[in-house]
PDB file of N, CA and C in Angstrom:
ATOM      1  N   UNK A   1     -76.976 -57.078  21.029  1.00  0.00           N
ATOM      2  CA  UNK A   1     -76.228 -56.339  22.029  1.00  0.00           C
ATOM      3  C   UNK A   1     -77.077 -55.199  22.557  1.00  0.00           C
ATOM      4  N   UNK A   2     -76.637 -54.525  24.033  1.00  0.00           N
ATOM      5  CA  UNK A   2     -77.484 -53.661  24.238  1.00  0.00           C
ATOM      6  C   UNK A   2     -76.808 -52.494  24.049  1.00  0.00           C
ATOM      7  N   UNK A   3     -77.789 -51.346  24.313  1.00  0.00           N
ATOM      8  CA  UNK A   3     -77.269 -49.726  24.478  1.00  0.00           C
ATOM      9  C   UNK A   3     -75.988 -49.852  25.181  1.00  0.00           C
ATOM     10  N   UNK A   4     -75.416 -50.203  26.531  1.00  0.00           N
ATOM     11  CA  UNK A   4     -73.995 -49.985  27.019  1.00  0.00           C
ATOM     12  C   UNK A   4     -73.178 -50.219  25.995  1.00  0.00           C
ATOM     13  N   UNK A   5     -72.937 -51.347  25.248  1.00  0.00           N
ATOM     14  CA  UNK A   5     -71.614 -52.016  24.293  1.00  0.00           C
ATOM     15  C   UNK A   5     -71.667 -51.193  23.123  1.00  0.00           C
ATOM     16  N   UNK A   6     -73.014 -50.406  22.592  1.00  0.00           N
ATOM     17  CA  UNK A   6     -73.217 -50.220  21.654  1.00  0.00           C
ATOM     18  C   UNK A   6     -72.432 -48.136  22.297  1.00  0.00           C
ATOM     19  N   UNK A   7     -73.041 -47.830  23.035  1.00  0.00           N
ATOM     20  CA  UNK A   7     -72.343 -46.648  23.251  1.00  0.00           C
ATOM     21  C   UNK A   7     -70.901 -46.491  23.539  1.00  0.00           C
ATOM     22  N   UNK A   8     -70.313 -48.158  24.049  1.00  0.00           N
ATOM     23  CA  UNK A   8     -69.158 -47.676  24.369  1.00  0.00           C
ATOM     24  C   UNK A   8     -68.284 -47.799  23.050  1.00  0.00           C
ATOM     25  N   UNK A   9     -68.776 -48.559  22.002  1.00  0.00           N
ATOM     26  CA  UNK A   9     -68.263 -48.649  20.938  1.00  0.00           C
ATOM     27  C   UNK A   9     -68.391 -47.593  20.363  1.00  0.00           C
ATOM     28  N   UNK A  10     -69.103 -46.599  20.079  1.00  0.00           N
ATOM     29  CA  UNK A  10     -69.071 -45.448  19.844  1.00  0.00           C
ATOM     30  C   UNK A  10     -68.475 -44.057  20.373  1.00  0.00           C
ATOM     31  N   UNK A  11     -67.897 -44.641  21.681  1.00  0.00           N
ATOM     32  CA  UNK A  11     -66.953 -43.517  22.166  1.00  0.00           C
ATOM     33  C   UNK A  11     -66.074 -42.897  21.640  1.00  0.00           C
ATOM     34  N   UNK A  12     -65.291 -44.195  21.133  1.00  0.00           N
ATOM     35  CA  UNK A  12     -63.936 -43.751  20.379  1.00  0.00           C
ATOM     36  C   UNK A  12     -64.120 -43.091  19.043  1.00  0.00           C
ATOM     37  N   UNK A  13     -63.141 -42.502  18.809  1.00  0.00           N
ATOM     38  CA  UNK A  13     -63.405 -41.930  17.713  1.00  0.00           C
ATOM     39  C   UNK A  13     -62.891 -42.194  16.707  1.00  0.00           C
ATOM     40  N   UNK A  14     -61.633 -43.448  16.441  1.00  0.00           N
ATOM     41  CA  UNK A  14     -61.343 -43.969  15.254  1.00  0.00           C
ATOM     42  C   UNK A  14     -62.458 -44.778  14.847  1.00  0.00           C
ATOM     43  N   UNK A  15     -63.079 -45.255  16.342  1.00  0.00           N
ATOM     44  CA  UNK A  15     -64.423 -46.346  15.441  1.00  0.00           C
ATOM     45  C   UNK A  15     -65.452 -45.725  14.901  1.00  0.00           C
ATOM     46  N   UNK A  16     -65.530 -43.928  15.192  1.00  0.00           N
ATOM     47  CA  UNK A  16     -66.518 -43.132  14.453  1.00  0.00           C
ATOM     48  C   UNK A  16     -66.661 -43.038  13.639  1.00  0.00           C
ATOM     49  N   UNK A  17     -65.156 -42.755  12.940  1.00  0.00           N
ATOM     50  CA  UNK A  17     -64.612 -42.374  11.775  1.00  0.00           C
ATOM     51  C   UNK A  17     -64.861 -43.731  10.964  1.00  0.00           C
ATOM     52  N   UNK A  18     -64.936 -45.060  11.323  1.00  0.00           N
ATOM     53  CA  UNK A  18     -64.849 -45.985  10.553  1.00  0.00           C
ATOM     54  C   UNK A  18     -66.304 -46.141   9.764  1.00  0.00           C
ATOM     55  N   UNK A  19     -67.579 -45.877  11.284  1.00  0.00           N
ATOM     56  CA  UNK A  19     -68.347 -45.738  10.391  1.00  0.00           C
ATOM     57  C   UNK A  19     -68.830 -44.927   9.570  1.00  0.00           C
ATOM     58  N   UNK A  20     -68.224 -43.532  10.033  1.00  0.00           N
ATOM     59  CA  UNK A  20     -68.502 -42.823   8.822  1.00  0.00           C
ATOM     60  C   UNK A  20     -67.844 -43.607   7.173  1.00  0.00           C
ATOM     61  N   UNK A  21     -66.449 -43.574   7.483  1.00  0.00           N
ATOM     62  CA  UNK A  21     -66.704 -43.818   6.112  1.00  0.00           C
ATOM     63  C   UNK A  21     -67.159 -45.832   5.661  1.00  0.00           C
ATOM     64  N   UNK A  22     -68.070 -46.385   6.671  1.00  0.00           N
ATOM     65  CA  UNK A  22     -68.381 -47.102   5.868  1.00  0.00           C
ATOM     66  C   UNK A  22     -70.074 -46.636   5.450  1.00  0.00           C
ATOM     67  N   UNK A  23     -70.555 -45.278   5.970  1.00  0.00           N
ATOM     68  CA  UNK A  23     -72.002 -45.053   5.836  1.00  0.00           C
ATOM     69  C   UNK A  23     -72.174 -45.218   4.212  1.00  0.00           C
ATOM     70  N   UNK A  24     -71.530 -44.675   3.253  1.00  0.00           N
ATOM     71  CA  UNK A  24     -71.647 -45.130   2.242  1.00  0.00           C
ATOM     72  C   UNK A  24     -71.348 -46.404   1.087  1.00  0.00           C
ATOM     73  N   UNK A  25     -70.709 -47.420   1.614  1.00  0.00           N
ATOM     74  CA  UNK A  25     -70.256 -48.414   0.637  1.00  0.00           C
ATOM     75  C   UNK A  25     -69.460 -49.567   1.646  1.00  0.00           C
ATOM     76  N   UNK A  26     -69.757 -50.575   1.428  1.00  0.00           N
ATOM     77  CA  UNK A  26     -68.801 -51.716   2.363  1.00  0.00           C
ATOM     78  C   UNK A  26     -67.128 -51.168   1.544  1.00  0.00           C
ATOM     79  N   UNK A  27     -66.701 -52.298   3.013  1.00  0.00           N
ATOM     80  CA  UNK A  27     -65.203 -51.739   2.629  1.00  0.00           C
ATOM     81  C   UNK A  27     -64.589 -53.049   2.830  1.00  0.00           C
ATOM     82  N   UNK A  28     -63.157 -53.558   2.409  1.00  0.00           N
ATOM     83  CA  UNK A  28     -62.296 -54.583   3.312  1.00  0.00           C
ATOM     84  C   UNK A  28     -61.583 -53.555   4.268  1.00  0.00           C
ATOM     85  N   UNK A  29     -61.055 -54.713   5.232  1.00  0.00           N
ATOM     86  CA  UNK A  29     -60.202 -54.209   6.297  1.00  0.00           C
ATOM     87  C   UNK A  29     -59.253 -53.560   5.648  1.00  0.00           C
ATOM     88  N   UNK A  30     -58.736 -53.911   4.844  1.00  0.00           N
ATOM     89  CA  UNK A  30     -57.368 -53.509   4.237  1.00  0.00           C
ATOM     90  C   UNK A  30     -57.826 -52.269   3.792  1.00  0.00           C
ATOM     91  N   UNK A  31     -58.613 -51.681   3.409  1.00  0.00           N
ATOM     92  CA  UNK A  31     -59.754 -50.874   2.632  1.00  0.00           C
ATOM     93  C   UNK A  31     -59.203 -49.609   3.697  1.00  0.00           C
ATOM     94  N   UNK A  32     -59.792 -50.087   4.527  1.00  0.00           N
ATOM     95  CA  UNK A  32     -59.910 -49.350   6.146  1.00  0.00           C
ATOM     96  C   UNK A  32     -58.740 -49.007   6.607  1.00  0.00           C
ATOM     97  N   UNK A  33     -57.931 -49.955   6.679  1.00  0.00           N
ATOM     98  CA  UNK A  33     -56.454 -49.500   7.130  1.00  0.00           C
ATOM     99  C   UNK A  33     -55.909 -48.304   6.462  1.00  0.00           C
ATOM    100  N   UNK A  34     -56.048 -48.485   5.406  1.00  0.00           N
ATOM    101  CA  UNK A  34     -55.047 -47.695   4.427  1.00  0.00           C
ATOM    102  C   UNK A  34     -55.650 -46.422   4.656  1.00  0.00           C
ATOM    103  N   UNK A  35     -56.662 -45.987   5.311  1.00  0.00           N
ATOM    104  CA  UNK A  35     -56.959 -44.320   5.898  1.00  0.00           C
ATOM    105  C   UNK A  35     -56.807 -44.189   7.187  1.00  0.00           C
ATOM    106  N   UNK A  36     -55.874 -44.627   7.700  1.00  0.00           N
ATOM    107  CA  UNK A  36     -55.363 -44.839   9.222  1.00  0.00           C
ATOM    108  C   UNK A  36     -54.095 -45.056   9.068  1.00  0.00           C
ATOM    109  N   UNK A  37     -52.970 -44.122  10.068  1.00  0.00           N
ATOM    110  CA  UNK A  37     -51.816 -44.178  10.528  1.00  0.00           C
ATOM    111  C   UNK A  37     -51.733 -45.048  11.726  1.00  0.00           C
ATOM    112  N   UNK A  38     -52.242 -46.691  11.567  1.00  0.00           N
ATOM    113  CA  UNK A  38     -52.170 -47.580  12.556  1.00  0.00           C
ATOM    114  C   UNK A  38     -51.551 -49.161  12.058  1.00  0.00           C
ATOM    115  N   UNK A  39     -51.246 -49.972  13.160  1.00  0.00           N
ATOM    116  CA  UNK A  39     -51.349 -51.305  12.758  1.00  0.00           C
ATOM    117  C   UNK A  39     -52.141 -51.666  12.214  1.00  0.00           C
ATOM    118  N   UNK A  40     -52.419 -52.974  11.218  1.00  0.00           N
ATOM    119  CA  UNK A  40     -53.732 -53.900  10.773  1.00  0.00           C
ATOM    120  C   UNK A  40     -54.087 -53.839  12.233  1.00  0.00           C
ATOM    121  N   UNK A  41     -53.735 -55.123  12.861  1.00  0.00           N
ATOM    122  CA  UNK A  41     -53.939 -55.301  14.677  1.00  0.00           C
ATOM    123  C   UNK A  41     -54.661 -54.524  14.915  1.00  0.00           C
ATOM    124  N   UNK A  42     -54.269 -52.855  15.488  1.00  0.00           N
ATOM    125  CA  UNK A  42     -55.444 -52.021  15.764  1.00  0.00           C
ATOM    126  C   UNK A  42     -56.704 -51.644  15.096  1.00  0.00           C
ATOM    127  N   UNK A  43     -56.691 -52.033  13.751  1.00  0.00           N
ATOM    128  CA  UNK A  43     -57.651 -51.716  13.388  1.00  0.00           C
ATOM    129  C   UNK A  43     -58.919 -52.856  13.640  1.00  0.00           C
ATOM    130  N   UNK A  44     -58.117 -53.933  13.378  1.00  0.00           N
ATOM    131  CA  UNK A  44     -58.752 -55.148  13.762  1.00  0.00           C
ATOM    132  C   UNK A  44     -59.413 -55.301  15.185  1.00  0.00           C
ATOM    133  N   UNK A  45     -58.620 -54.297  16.126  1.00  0.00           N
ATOM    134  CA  UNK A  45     -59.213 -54.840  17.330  1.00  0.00           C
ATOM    135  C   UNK A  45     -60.450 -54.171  17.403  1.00  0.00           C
ATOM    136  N   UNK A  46     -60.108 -52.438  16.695  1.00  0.00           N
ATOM    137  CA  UNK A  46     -61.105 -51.527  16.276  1.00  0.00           C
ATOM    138  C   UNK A  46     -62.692 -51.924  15.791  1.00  0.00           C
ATOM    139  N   UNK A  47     -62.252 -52.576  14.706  1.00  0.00           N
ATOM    140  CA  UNK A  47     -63.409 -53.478  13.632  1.00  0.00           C
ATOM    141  C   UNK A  47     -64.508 -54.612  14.967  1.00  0.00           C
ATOM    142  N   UNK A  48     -63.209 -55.463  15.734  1.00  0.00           N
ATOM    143  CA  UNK A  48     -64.076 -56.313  16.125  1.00  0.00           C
ATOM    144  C   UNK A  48     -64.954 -55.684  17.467  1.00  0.00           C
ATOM    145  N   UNK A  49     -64.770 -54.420  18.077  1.00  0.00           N
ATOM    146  CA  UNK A  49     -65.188 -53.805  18.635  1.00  0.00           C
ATOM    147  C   UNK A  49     -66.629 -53.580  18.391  1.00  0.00           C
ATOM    148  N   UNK A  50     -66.335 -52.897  17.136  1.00  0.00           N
ATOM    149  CA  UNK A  50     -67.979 -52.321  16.239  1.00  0.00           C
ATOM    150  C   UNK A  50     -69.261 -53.734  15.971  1.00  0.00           C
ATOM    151  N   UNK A  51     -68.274 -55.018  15.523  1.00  0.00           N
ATOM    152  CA  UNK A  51     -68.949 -56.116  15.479  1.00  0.00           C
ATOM    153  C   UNK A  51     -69.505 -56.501  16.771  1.00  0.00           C
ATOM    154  N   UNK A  52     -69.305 -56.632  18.050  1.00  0.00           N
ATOM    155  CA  UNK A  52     -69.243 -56.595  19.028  1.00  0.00           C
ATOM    156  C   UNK A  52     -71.062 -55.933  19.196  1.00  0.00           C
ATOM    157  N   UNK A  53     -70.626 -54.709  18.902  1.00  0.00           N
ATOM    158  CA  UNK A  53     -71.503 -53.388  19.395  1.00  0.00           C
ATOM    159  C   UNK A  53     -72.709 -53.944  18.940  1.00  0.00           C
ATOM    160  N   UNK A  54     -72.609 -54.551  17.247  1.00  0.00           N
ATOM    161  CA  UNK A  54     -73.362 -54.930  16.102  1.00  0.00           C
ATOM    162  C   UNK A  54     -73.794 -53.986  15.655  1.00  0.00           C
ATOM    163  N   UNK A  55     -72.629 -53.135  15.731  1.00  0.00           N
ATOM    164  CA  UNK A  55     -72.936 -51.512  14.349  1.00  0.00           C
ATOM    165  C   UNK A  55     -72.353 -52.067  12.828  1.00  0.00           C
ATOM    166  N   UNK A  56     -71.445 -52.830  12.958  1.00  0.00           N
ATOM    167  CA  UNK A  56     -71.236 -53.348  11.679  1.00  0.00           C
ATOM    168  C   UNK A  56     -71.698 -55.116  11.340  1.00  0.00           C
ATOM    169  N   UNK A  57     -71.235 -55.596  10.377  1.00  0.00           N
ATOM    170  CA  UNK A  57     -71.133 -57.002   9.962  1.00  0.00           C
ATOM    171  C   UNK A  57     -70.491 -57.114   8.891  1.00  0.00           C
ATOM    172  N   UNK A  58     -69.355 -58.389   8.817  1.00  0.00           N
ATOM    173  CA  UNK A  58     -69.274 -59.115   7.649  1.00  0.00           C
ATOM    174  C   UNK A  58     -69.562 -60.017   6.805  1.00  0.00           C
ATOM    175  N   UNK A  59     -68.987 -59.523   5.688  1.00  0.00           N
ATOM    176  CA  UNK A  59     -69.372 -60.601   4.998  1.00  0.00           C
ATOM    177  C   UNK A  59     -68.536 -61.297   4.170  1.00  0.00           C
ATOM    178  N   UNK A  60     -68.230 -62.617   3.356  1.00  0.00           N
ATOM    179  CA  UNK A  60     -67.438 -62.827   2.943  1.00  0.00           C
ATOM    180  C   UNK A  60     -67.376 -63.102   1.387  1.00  0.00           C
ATOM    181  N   UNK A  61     -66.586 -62.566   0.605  1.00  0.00           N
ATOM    182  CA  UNK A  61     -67.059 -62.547  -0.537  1.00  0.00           C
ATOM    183  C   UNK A  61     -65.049 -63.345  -1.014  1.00  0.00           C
ATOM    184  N   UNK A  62     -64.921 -64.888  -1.929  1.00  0.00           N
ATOM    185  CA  UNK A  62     -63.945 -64.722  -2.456  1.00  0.00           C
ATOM    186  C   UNK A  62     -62.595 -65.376  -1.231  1.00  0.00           C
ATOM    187  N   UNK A  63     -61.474 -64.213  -1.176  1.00  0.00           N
ATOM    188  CA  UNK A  63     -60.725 -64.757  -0.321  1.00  0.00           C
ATOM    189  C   UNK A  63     -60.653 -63.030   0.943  1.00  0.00           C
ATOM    190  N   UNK A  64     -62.212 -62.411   0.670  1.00  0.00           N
ATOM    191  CA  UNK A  64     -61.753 -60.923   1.436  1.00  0.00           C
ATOM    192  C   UNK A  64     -63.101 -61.119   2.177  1.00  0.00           C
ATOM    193  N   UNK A  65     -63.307 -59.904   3.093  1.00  0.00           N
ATOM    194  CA  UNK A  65     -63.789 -59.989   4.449  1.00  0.00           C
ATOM    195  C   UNK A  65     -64.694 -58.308   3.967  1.00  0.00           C
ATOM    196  N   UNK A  66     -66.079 -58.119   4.117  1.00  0.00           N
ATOM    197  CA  UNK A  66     -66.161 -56.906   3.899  1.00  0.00           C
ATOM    198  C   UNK A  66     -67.071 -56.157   5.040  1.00  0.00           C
ATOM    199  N   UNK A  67     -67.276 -55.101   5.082  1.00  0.00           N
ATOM    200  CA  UNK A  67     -67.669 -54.780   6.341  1.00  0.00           C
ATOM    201  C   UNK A  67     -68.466 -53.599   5.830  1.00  0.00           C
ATOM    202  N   UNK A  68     -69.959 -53.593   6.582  1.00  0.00           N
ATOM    203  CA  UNK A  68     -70.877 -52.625   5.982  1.00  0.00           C
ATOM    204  C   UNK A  68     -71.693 -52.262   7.896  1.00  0.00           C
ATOM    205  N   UNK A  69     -71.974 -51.091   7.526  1.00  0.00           N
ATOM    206  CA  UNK A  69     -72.701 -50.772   8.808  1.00  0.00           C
ATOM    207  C   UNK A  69     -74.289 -51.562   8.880  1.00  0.00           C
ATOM    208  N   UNK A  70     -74.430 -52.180  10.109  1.00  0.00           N
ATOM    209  CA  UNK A  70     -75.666 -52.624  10.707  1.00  0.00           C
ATOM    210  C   UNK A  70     -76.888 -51.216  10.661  1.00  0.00           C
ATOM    211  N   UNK A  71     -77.535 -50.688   9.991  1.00  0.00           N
ATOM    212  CA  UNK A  71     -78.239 -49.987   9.796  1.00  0.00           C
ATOM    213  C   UNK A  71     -79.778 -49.857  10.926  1.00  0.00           C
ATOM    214  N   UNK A  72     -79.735 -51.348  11.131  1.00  0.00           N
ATOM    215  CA  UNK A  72     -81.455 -51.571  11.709  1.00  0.00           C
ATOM    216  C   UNK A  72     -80.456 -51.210  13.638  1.00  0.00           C
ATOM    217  N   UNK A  73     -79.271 -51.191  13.851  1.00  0.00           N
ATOM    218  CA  UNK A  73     -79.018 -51.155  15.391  1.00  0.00           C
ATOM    219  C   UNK A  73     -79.167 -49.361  15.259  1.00  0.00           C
ATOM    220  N   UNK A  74     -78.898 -48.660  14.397  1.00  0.00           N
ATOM    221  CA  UNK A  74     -78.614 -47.076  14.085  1.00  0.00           C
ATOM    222  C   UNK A  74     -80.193 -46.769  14.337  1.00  0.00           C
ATOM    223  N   UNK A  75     -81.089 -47.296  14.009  1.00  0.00           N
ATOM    224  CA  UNK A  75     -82.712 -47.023  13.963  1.00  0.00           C
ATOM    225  C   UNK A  75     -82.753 -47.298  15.022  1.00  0.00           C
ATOM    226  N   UNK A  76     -82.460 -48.435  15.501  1.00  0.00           N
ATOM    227  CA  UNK A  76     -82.846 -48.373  17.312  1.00  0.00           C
ATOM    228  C   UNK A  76     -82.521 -47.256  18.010  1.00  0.00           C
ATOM    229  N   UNK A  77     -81.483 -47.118  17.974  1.00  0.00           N
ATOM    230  CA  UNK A  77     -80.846 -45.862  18.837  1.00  0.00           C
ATOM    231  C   UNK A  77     -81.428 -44.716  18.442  1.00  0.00           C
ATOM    232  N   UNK A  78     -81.754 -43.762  16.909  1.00  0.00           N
ATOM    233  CA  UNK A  78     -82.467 -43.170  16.466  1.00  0.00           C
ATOM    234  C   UNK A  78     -84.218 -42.893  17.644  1.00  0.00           C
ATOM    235  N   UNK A  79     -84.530 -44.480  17.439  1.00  0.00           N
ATOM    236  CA  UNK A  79     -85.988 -44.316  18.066  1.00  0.00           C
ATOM    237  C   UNK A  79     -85.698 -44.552  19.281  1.00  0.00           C
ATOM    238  N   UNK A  80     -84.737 -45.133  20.116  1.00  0.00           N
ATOM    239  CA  UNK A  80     -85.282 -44.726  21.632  1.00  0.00           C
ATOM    240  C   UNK A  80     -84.075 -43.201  21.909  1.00  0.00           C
ATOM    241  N   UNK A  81     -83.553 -42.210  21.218  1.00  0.00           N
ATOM    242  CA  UNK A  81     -83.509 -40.847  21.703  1.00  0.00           C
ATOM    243  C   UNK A  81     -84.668 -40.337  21.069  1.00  0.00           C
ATOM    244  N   UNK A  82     -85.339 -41.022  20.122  1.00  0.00           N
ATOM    245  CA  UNK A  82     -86.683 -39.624  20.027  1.00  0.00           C
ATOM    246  C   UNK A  82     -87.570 -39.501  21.077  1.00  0.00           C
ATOM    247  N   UNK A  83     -87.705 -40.239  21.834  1.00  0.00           N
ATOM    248  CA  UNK A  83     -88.358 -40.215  23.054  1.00  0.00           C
ATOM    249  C   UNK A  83     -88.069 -38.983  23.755  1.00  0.00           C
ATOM    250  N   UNK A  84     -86.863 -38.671  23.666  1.00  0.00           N
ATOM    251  CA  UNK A  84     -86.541 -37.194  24.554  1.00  0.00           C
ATOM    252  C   UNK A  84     -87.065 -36.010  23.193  1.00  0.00           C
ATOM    253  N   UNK A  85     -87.312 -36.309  22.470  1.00  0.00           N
ATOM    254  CA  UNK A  85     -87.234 -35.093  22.019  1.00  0.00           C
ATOM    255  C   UNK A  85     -88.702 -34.308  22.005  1.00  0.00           C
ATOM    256  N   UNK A  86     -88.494 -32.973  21.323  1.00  0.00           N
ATOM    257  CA  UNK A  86     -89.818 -32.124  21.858  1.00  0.00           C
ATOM    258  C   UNK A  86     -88.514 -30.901  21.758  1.00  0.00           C
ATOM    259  N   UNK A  87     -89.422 -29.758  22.320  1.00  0.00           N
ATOM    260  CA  UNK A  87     -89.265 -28.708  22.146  1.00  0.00           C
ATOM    261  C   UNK A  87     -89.165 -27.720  23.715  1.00  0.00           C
ATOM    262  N   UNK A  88     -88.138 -27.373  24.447  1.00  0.00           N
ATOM    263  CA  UNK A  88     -87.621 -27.245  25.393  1.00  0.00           C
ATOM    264  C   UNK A  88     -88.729 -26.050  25.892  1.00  0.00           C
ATOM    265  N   UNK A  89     -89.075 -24.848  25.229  1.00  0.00           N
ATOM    266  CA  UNK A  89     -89.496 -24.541  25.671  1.00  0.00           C
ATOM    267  C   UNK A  89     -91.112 -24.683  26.033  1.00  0.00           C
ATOM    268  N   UNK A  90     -91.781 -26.104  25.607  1.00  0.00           N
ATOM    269  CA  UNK A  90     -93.212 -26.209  25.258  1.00  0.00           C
ATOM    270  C   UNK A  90     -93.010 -26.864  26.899  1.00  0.00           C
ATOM    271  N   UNK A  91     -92.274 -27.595  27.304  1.00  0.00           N
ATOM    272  CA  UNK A  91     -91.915 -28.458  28.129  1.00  0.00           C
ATOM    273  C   UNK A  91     -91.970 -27.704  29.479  1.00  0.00           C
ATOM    274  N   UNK A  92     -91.024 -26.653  29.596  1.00  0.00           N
ATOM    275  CA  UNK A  92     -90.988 -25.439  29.973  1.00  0.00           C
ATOM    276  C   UNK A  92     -92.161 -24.449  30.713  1.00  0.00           C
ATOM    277  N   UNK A  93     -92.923 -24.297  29.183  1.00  0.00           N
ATOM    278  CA  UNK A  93     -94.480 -24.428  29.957  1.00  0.00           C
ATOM    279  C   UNK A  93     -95.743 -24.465  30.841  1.00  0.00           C
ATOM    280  N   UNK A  94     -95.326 -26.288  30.352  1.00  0.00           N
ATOM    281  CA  UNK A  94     -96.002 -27.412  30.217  1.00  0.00           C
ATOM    282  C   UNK A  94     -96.050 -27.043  32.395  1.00  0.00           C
ATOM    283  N   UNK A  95     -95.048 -27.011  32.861  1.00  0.00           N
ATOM    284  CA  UNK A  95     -94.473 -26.864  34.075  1.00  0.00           C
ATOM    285  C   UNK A  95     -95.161 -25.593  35.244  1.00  0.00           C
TER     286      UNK A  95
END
């Protein structure tokens, strides 16, 4: 997927929150729900959003569904904003 799907999936902010808390440990959906005042449904539509983006993936373990953040799409994005970075006033300068 590219940067657009991947930023717009990141707009929202229940799907922020999701990956925050999956930055540390996969989760099930059900996992997920239960820290949300929502439908399964929404969360689901939530989840398949992020899959979408390919900030997350599942996997299937058993008769459950688990969901861990895509780490290598987070490095992309990481390395193409370092491109802007630098130091405002060297830039400034530079000018």
């Amino acid at each position: 997927m590219g940067f657009p799907e991947t930023f717009k999936a990141l707009a929202d902010p229940v799907r922020r929150e999701i990956l925050v808390m999956l930055k540390g440990k996969r989760m099930s959906a059900g996992e997920i729900a239960d820290q949300f005042d929502m439908t399964n449904a929404t969360i689901s539509y939530h989840l398949s959003q992020l899959k979408k983006a390919d900030l997350i993936f599942e996997t299937k373990y058993k008769n459950f569904i688990y969901y861990e953040i895509n780490v290598s799409v987070f490095e992309e994005i990481m390395l193409w904003f370092s491109q802007f970075g630098g130091n405002y006033h060297d830039k400034k300068n530079e000018a």
